[in-house]
PDB file of N, CA and C in Angstrom:
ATOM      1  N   UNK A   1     -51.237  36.853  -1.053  1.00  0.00           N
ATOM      2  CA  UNK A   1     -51.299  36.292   0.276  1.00  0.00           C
ATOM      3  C   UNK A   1     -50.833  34.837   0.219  1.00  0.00           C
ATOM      4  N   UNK A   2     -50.327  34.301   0.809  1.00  0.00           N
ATOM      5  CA  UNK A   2     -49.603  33.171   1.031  1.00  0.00           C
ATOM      6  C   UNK A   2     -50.352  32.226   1.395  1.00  0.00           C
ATOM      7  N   UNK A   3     -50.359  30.648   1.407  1.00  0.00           N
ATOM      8  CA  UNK A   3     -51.243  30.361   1.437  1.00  0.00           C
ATOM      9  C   UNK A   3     -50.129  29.750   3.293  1.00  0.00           C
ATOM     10  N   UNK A   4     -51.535  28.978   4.063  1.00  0.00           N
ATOM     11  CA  UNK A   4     -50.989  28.665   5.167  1.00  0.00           C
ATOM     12  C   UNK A   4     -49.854  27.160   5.291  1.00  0.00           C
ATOM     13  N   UNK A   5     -49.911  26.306   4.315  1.00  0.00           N
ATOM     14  CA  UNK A   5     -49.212  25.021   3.952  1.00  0.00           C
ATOM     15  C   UNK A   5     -48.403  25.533   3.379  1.00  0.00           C
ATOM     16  N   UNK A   6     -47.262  26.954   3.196  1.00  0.00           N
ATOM     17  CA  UNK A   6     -46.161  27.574   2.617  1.00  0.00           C
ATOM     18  C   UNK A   6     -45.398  28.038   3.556  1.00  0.00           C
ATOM     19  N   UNK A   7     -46.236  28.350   5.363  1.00  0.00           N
ATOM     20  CA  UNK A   7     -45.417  29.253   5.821  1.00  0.00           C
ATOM     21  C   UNK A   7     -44.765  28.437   7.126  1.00  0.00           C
ATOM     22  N   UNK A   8     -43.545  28.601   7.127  1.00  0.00           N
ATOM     23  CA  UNK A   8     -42.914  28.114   8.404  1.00  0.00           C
ATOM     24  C   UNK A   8     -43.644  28.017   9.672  1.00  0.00           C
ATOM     25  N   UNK A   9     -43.704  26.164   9.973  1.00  0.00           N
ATOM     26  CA  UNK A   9     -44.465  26.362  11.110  1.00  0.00           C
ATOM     27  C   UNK A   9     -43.342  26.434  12.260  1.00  0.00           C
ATOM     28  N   UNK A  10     -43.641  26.847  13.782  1.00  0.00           N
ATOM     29  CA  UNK A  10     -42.684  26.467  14.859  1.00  0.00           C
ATOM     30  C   UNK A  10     -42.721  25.150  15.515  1.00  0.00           C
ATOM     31  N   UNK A  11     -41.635  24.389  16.020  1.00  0.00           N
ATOM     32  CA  UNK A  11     -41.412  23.264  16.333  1.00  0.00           C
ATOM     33  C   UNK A  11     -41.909  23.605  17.675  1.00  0.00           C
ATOM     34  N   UNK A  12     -43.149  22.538  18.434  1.00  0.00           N
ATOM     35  CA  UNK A  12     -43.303  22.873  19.527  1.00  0.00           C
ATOM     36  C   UNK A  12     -42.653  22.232  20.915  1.00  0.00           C
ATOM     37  N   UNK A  13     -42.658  22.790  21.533  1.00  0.00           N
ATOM     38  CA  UNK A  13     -41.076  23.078  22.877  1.00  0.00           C
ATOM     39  C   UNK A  13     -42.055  22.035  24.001  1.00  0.00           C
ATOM     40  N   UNK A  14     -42.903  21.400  23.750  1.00  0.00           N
ATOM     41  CA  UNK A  14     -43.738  20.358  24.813  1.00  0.00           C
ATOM     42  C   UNK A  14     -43.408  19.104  24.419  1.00  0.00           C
ATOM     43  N   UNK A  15     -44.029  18.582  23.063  1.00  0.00           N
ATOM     44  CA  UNK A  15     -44.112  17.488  23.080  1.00  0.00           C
ATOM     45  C   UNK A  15     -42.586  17.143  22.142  1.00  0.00           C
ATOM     46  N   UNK A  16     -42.864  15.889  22.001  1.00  0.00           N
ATOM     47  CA  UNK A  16     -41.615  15.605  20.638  1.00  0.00           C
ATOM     48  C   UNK A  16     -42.250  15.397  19.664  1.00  0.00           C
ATOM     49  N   UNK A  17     -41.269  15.711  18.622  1.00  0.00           N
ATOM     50  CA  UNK A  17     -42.087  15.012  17.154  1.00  0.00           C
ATOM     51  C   UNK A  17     -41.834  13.500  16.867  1.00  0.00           C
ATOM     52  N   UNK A  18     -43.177  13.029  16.244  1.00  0.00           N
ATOM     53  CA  UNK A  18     -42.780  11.726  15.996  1.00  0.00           C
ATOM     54  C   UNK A  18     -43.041  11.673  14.683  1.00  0.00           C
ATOM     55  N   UNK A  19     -41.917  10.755  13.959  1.00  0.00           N
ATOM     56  CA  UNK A  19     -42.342  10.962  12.630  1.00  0.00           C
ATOM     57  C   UNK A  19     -42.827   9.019  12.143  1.00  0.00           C
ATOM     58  N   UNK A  20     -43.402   9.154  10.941  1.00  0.00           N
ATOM     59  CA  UNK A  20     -43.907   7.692  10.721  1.00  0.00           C
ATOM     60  C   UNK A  20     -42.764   6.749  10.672  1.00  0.00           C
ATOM     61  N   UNK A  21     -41.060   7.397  10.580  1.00  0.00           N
ATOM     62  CA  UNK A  21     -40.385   5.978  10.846  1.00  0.00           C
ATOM     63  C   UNK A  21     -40.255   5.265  11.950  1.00  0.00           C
ATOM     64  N   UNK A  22     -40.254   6.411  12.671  1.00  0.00           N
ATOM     65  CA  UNK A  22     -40.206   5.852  13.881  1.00  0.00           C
ATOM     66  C   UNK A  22     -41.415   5.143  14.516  1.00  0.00           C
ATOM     67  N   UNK A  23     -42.405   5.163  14.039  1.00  0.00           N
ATOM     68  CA  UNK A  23     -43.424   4.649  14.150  1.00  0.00           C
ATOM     69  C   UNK A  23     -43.530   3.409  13.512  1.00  0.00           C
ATOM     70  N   UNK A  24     -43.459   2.903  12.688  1.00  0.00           N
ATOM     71  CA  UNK A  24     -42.458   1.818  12.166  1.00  0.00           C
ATOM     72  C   UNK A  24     -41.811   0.330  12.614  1.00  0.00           C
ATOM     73  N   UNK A  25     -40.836   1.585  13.155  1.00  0.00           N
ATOM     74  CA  UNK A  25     -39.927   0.996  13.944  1.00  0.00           C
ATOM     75  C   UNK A  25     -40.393   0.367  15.080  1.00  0.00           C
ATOM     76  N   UNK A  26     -40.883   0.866  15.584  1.00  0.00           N
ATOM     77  CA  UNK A  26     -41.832   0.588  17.026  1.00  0.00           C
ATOM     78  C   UNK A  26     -42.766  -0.565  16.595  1.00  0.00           C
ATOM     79  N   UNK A  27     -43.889  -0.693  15.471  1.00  0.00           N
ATOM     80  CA  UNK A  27     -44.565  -1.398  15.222  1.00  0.00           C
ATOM     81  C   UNK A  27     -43.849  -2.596  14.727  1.00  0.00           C
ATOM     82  N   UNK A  28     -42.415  -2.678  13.825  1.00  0.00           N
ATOM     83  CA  UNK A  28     -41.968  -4.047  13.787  1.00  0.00           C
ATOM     84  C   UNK A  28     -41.543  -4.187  15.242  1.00  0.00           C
ATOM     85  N   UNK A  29     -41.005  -3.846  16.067  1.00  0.00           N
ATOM     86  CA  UNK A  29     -40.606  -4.225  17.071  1.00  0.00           C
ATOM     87  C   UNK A  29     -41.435  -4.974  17.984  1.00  0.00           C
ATOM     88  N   UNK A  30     -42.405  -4.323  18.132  1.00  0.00           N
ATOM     89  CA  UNK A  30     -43.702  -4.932  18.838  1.00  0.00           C
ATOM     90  C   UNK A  30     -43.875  -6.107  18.154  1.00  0.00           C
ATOM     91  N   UNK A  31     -43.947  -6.159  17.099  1.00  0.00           N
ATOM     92  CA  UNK A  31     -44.386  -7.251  16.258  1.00  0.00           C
ATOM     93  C   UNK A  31     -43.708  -8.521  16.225  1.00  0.00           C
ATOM     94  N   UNK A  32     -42.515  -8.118  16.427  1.00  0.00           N
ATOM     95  CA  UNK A  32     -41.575  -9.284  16.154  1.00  0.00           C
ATOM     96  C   UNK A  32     -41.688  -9.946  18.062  1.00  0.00           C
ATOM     97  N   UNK A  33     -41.691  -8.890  18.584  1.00  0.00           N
ATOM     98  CA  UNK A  33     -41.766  -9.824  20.263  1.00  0.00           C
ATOM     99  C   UNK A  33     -43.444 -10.415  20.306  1.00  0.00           C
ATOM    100  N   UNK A  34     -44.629 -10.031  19.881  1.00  0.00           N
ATOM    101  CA  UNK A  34     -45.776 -10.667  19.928  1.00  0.00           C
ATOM    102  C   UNK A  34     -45.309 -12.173  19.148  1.00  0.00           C
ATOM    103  N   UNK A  35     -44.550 -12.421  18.471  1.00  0.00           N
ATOM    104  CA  UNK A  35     -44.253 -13.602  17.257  1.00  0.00           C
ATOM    105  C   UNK A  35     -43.207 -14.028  18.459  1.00  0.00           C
ATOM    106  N   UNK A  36     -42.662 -13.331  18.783  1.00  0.00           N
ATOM    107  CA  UNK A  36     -41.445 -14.365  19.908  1.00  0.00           C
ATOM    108  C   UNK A  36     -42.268 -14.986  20.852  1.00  0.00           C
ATOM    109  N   UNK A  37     -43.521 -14.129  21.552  1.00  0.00           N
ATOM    110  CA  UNK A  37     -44.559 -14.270  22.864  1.00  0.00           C
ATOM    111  C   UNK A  37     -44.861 -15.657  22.520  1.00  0.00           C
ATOM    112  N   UNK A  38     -45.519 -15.498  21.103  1.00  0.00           N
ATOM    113  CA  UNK A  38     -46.564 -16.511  20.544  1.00  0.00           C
ATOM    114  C   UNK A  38     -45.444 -17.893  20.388  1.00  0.00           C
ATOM    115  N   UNK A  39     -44.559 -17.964  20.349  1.00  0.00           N
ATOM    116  CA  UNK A  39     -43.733 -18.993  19.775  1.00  0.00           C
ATOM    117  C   UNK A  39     -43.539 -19.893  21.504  1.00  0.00           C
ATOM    118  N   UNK A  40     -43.287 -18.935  22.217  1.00  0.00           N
ATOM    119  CA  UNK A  40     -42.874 -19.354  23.464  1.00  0.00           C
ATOM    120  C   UNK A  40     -44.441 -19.794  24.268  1.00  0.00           C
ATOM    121  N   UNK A  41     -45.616 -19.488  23.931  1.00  0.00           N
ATOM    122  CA  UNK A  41     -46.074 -20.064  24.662  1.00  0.00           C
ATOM    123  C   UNK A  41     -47.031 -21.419  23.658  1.00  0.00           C
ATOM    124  N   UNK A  42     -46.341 -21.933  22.429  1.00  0.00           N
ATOM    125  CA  UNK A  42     -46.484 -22.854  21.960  1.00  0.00           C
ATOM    126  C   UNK A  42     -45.546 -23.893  22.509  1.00  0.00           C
ATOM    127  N   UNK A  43     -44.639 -23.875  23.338  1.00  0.00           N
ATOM    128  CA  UNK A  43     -43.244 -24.610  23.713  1.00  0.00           C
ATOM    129  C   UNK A  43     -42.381 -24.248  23.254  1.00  0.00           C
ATOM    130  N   UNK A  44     -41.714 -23.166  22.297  1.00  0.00           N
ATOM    131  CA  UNK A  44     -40.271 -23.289  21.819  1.00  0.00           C
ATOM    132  C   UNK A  44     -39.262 -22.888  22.917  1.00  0.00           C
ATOM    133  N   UNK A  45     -38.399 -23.282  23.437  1.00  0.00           N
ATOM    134  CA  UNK A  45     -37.730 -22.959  24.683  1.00  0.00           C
ATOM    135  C   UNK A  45     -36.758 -22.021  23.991  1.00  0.00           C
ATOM    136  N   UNK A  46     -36.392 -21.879  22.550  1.00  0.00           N
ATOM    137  CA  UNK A  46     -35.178 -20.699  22.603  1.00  0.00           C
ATOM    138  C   UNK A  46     -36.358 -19.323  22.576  1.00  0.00           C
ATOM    139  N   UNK A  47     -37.924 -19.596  22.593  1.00  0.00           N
ATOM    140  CA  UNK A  47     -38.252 -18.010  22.604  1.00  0.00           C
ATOM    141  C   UNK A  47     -38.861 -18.166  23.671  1.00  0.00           C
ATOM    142  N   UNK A  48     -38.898 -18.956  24.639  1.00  0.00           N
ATOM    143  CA  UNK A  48     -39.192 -19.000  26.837  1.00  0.00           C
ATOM    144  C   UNK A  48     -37.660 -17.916  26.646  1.00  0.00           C
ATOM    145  N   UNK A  49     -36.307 -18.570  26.408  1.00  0.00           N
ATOM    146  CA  UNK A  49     -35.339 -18.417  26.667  1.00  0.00           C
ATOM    147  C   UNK A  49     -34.885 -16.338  26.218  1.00  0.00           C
ATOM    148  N   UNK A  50     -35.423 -16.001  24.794  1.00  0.00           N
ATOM    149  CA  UNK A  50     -35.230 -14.746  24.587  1.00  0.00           C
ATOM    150  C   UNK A  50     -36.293 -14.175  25.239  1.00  0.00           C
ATOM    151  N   UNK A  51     -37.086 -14.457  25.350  1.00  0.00           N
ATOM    152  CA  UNK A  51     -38.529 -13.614  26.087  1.00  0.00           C
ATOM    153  C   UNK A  51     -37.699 -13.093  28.063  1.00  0.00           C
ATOM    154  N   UNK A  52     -37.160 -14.096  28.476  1.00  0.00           N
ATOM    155  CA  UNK A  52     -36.575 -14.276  29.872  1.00  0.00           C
ATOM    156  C   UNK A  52     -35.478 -12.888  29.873  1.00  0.00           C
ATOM    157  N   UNK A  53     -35.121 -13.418  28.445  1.00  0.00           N
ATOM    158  CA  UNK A  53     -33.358 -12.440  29.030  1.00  0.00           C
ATOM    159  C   UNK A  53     -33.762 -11.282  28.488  1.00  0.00           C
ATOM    160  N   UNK A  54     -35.303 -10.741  27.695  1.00  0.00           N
ATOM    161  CA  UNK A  54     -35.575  -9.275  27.755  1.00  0.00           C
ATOM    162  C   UNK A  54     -36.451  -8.806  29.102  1.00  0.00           C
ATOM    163  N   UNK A  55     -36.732  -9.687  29.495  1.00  0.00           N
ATOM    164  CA  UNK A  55     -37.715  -9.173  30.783  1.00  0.00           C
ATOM    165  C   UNK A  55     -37.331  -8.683  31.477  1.00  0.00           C
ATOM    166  N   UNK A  56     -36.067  -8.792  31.903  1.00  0.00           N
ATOM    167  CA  UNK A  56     -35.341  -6.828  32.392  1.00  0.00           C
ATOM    168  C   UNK A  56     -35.456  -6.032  32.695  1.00  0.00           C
ATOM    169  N   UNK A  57     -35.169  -6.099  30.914  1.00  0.00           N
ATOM    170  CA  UNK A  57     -35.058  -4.571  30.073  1.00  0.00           C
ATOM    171  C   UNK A  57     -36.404  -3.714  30.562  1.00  0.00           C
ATOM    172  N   UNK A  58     -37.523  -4.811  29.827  1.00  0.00           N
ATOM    173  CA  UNK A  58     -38.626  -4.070  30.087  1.00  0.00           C
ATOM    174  C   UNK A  58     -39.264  -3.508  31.262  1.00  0.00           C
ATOM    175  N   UNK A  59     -38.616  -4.715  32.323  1.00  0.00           N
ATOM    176  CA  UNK A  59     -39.011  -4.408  33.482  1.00  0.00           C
ATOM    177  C   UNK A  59     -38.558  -2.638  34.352  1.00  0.00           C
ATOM    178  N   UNK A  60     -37.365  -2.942  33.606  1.00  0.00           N
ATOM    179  CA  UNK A  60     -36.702  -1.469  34.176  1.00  0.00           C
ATOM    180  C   UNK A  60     -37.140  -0.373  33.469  1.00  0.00           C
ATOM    181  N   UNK A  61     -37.586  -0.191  32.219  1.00  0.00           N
ATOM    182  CA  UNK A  61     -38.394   0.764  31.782  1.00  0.00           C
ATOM    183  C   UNK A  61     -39.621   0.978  32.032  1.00  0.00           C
ATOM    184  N   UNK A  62     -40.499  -0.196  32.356  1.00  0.00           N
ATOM    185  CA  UNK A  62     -41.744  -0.170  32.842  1.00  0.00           C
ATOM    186  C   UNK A  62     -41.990   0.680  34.054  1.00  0.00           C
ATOM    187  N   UNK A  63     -40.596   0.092  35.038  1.00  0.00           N
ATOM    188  CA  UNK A  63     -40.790   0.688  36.538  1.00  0.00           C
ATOM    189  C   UNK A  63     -40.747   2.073  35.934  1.00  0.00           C
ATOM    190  N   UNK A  64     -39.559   2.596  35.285  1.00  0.00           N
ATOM    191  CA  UNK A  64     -39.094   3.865  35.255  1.00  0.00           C
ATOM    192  C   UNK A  64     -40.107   4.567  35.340  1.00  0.00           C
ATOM    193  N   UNK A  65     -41.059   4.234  33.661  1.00  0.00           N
ATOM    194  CA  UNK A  65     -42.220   5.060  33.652  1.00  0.00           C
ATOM    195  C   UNK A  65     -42.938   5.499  34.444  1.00  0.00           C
ATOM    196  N   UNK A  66     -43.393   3.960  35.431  1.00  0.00           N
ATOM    197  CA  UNK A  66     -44.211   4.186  36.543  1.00  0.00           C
ATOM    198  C   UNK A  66     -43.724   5.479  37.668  1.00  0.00           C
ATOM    199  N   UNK A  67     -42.155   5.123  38.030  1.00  0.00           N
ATOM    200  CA  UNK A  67     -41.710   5.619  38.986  1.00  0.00           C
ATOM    201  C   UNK A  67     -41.721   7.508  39.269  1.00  0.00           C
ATOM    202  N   UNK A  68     -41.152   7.851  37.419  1.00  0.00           N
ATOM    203  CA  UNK A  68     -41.730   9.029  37.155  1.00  0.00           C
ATOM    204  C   UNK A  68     -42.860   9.663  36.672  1.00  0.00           C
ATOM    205  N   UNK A  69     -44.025   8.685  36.897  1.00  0.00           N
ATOM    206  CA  UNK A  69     -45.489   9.601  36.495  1.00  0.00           C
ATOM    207  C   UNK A  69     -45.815   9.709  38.100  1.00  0.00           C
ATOM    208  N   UNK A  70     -45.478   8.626  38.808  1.00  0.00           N
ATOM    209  CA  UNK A  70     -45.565   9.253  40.623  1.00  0.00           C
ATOM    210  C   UNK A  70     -45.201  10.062  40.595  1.00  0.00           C
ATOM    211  N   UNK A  71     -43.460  10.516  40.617  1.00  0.00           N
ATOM    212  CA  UNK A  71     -42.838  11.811  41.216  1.00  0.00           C
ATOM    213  C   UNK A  71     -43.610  12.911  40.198  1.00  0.00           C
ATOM    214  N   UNK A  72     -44.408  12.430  39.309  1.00  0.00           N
ATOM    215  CA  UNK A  72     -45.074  14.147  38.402  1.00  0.00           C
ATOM    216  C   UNK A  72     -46.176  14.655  39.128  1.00  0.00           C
ATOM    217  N   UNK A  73     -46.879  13.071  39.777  1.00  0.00           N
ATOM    218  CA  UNK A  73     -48.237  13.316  40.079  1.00  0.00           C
ATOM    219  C   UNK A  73     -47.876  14.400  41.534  1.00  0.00           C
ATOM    220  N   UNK A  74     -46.818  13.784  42.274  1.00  0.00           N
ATOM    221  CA  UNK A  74     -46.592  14.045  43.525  1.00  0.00           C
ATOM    222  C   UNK A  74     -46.607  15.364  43.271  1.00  0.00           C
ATOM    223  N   UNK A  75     -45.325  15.836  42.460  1.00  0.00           N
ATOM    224  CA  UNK A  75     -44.849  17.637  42.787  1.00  0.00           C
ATOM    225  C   UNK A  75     -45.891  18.698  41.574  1.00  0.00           C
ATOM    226  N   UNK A  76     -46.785  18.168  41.282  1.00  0.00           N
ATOM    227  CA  UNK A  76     -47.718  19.172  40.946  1.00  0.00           C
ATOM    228  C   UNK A  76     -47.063  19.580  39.526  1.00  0.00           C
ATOM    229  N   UNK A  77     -48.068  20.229  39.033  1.00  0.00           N
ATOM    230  CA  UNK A  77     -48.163  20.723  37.416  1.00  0.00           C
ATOM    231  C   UNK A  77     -47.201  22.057  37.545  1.00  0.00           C
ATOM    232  N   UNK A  78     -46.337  21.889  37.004  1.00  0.00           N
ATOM    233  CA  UNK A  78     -45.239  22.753  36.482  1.00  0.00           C
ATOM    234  C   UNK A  78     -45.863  24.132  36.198  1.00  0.00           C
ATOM    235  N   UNK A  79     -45.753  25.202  36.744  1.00  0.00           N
ATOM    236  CA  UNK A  79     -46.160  26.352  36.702  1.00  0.00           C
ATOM    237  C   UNK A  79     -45.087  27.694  36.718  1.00  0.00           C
ATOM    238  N   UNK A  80     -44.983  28.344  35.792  1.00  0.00           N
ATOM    239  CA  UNK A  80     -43.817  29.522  35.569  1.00  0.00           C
ATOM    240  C   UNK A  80     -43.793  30.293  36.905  1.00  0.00           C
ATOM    241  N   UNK A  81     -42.794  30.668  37.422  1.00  0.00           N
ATOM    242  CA  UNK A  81     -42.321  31.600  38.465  1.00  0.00           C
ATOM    243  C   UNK A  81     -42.870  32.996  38.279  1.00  0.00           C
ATOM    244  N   UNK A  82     -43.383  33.580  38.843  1.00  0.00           N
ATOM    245  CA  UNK A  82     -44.325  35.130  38.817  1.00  0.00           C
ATOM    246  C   UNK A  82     -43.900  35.991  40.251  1.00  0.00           C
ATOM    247  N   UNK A  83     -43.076  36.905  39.932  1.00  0.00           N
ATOM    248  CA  UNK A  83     -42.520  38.056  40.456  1.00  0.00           C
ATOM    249  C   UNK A  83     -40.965  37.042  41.173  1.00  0.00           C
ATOM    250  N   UNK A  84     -40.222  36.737  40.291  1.00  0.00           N
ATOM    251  CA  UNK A  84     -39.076  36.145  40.491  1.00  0.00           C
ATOM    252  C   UNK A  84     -38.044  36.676  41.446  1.00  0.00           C
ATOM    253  N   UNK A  85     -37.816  38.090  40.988  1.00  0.00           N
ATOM    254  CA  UNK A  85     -36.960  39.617  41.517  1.00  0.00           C
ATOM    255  C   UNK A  85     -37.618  40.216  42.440  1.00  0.00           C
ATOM    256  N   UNK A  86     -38.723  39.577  43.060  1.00  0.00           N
ATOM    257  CA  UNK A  86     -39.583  40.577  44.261  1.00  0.00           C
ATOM    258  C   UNK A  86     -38.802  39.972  45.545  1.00  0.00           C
ATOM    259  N   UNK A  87     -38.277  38.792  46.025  1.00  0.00           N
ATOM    260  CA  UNK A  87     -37.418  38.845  47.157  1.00  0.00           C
ATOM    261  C   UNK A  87     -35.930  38.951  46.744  1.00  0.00           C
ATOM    262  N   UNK A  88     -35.538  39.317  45.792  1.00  0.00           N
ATOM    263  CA  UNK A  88     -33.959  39.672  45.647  1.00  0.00           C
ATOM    264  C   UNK A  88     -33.322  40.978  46.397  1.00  0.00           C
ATOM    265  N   UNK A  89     -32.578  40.699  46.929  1.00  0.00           N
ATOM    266  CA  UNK A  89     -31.689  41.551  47.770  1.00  0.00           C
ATOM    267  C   UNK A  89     -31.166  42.620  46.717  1.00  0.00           C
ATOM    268  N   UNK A  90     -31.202  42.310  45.580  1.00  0.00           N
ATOM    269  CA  UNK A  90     -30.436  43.354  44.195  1.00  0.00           C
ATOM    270  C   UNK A  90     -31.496  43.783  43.418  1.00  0.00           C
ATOM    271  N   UNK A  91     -33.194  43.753  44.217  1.00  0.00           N
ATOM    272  CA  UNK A  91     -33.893  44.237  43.497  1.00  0.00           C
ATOM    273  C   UNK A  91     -33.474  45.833  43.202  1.00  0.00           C
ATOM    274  N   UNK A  92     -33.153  46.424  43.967  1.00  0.00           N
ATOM    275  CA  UNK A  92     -33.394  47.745  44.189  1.00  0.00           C
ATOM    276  C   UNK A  92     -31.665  48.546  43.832  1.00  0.00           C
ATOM    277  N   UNK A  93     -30.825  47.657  43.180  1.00  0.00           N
ATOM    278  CA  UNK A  93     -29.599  48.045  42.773  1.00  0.00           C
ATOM    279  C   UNK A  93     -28.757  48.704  44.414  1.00  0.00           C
ATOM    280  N   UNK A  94     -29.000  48.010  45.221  1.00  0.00           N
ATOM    281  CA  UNK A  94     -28.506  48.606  46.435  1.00  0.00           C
ATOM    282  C   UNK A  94     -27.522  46.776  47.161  1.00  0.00           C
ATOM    283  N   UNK A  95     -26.721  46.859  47.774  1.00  0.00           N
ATOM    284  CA  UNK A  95     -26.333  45.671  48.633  1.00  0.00           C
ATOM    285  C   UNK A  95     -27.034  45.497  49.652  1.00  0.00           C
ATOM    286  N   UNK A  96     -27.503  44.143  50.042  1.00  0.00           N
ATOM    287  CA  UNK A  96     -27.901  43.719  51.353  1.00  0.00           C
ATOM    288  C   UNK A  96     -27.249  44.400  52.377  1.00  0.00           C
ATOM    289  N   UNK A  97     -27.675  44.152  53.308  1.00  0.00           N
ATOM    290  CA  UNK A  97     -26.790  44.416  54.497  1.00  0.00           C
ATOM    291  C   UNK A  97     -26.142  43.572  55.443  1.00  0.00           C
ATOM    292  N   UNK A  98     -25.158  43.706  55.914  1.00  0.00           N
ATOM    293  CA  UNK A  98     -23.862  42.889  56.206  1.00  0.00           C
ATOM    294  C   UNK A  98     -24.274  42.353  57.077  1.00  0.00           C
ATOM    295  N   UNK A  99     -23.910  40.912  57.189  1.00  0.00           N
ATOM    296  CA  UNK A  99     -24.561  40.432  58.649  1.00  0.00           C
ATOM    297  C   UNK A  99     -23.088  40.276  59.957  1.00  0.00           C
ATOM    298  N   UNK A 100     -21.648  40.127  59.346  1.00  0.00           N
ATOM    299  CA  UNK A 100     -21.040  40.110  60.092  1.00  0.00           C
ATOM    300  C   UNK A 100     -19.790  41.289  59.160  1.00  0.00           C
ATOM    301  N   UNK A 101     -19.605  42.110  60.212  1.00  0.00           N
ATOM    302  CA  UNK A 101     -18.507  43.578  59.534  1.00  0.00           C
ATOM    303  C   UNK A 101     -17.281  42.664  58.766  1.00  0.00           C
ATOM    304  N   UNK A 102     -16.413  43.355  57.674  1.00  0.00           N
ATOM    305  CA  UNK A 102     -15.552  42.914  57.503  1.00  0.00           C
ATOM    306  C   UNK A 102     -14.031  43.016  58.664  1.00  0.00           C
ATOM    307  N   UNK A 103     -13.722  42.462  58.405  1.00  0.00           N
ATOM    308  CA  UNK A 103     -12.215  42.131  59.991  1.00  0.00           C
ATOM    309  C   UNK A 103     -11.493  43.305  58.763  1.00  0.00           C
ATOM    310  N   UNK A 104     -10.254  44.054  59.697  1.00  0.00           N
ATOM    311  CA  UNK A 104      -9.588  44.546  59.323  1.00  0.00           C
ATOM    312  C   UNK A 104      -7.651  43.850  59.004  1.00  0.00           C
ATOM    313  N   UNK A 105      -7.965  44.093  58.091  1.00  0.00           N
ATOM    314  CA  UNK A 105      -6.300  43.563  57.490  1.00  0.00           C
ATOM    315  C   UNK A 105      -4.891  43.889  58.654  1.00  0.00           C
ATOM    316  N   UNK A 106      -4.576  42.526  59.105  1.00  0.00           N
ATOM    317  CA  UNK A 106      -3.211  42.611  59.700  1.00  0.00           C
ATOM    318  C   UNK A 106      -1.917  42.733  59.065  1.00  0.00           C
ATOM    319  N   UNK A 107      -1.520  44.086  58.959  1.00  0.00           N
ATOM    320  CA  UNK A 107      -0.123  44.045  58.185  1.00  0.00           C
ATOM    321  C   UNK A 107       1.458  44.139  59.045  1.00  0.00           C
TER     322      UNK A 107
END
């Protein structure tokens, strides 16, 4: 019998994976703007000056986030479609019915 740390797990289709570089990455990053924060509100004007010209950036990702956890909250929890083919006109392998006749060909 196999043990369970041998057998292929599945990648799951919700979240993402995060792995520790990227985690990392994120933590110098943070790190290095808390050290820019801290510099700028000792007086250094070139980190007033880089702190300014990222506030943006962040700003526009900040909104984003915000903007799309509204539109999630708004349209409700994502729920699978159940009896999909019950109003299809091709449920029943037959054609709708015509709403205006076809015209006949002028030759």
């Amino acid at each position: 019998m196999k043990s369970p740390s041998s057998e292929p797990t599945l990648q799951s289709r919700m979240l993402p994976r995060i792995s520790f570089r990227l985690l990392f990455v994120i933590t110098a990053a943070v790190a290095v703007i808390a050290a820019t924060a801290r510099s700028a509100g000792n007086g250094q004007s070139i980190a007033t000056a880089m702190l300014l010209g990222l506030a943006p950036f962040f700003a526009f990702f900040f909104l984003s986030f915000i903007l799309y956890a509204i539109g999630s909250c708004i349209s409700g929890p994502l729920t699978p479609v159940k009896n999909f083919d019950k109003g299809s006109p091709f449920a029943e392998d037959k054609l709708p019915p015509q709403i205006l006749p076809p015209r006949e060909r002028k030759t």
